[in-house]
C-alpha atoms as a PDB file:
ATOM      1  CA  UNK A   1     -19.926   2.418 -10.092  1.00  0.00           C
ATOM      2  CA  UNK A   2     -17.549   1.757  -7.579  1.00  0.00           C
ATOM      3  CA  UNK A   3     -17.109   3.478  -4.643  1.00  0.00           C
ATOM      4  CA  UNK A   4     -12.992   3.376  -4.809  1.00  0.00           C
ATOM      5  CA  UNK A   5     -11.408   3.702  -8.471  1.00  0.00           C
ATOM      6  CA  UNK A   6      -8.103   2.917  -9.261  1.00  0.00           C
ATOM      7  CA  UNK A   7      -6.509   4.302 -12.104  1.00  0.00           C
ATOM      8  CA  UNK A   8      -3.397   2.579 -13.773  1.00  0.00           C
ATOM      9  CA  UNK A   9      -0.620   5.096 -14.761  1.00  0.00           C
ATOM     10  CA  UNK A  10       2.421   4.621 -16.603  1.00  0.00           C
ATOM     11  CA  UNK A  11       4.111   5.768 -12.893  1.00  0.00           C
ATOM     12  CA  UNK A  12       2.130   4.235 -10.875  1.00  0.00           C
ATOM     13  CA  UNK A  13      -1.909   4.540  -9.539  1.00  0.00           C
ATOM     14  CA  UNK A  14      -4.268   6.627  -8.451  1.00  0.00           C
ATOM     15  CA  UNK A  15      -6.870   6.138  -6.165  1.00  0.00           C
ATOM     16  CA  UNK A  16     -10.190   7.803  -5.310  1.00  0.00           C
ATOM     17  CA  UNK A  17     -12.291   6.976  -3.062  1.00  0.00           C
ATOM     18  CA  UNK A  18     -15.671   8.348  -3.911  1.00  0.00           C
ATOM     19  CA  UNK A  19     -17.428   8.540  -1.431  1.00  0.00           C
ATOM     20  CA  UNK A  20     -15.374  11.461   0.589  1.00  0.00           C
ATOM     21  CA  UNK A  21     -12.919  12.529  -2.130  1.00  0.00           C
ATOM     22  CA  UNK A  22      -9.658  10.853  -0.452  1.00  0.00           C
ATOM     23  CA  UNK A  23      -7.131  10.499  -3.184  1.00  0.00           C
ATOM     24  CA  UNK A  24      -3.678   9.140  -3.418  1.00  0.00           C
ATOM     25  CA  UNK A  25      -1.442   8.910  -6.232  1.00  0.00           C
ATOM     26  CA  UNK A  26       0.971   5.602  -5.183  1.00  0.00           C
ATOM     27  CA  UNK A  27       4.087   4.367  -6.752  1.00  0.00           C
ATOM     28  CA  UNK A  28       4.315   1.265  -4.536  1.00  0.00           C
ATOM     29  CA  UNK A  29       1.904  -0.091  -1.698  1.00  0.00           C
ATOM     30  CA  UNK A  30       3.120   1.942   1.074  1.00  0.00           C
ATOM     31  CA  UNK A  31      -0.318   3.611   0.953  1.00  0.00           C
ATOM     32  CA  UNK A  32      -1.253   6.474   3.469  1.00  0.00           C
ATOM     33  CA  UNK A  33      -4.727   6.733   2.652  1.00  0.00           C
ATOM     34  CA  UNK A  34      -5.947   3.153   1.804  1.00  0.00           C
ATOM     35  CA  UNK A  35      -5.243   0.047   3.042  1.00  0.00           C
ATOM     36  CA  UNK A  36      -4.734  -3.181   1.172  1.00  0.00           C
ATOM     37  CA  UNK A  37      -6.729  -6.503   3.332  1.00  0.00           C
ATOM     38  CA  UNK A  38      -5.840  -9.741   2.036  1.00  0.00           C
ATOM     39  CA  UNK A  39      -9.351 -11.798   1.476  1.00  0.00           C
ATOM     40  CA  UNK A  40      -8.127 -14.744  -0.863  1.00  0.00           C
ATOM     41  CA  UNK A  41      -4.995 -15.635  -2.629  1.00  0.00           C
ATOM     42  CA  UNK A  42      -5.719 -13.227  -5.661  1.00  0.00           C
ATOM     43  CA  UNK A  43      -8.269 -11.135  -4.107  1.00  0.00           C
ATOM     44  CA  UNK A  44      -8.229  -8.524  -1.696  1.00  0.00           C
ATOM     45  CA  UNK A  45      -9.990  -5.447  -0.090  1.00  0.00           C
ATOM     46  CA  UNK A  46      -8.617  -2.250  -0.779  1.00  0.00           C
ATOM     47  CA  UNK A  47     -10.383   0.148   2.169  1.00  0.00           C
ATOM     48  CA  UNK A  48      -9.976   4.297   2.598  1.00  0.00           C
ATOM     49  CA  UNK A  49      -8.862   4.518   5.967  1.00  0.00           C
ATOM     50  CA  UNK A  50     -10.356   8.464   6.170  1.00  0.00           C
ATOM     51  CA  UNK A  51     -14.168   6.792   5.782  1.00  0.00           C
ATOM     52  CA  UNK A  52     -14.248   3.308   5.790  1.00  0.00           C
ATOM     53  CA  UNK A  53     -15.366   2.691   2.486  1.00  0.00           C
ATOM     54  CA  UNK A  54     -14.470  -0.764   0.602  1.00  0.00           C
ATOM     55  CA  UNK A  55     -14.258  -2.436  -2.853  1.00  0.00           C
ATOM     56  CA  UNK A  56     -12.927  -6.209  -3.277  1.00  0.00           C
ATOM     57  CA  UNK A  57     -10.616  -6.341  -5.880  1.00  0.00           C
ATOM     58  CA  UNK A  58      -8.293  -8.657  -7.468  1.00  0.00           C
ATOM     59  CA  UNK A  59      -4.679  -8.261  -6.071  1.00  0.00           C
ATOM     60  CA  UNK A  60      -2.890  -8.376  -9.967  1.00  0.00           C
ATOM     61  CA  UNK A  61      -5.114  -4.707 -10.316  1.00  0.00           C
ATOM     62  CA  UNK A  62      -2.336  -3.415  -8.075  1.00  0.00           C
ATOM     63  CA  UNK A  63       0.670  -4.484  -8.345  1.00  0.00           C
ATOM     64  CA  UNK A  64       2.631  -7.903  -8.037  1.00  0.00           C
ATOM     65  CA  UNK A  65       4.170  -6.337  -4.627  1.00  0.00           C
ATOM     66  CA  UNK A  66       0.552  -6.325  -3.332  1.00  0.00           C
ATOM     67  CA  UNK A  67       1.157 -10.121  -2.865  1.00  0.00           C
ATOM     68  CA  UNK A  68       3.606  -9.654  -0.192  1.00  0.00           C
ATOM     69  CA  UNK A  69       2.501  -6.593   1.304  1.00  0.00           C
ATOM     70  CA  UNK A  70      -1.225  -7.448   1.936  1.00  0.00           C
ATOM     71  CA  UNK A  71      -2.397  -9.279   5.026  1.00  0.00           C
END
């Protein structure tokens, strides 16, 4: 199991960071909670910024603005 899940909605995501229950439901990347790191060209690390915790994921899982906004 992961320790952050994202969940795809027809509005947008949701993400939970399991580890100390930090959620945010997002329409876009301007995330509060998490943070988007750029590790490849189609892979990143999304990280919640409340406890530090980290998953690698591939950038199309969040959105094709992710590409522009990550770094």
């Amino acid at each position: 199991m992961d320790t952050i899940t994202l969940t795809h909605k027809v509005q947008g995501l949701t993400l939970i960071c399991r580890q100390c229950g930090n959620t945010e439901e997002a329409v876009s990347l301007d995330l509060g909670r998490f943070r988007v790191e750029r590790l490849s060209r189609d892979a990143g690390t999304l990280r919640c910024l409340n406890c530090q915790a980290a998953v690698t994921i591939r950038l199309h899982e969040l959105d094709p603005i992710a590409f522009a906004r990550a770094g």
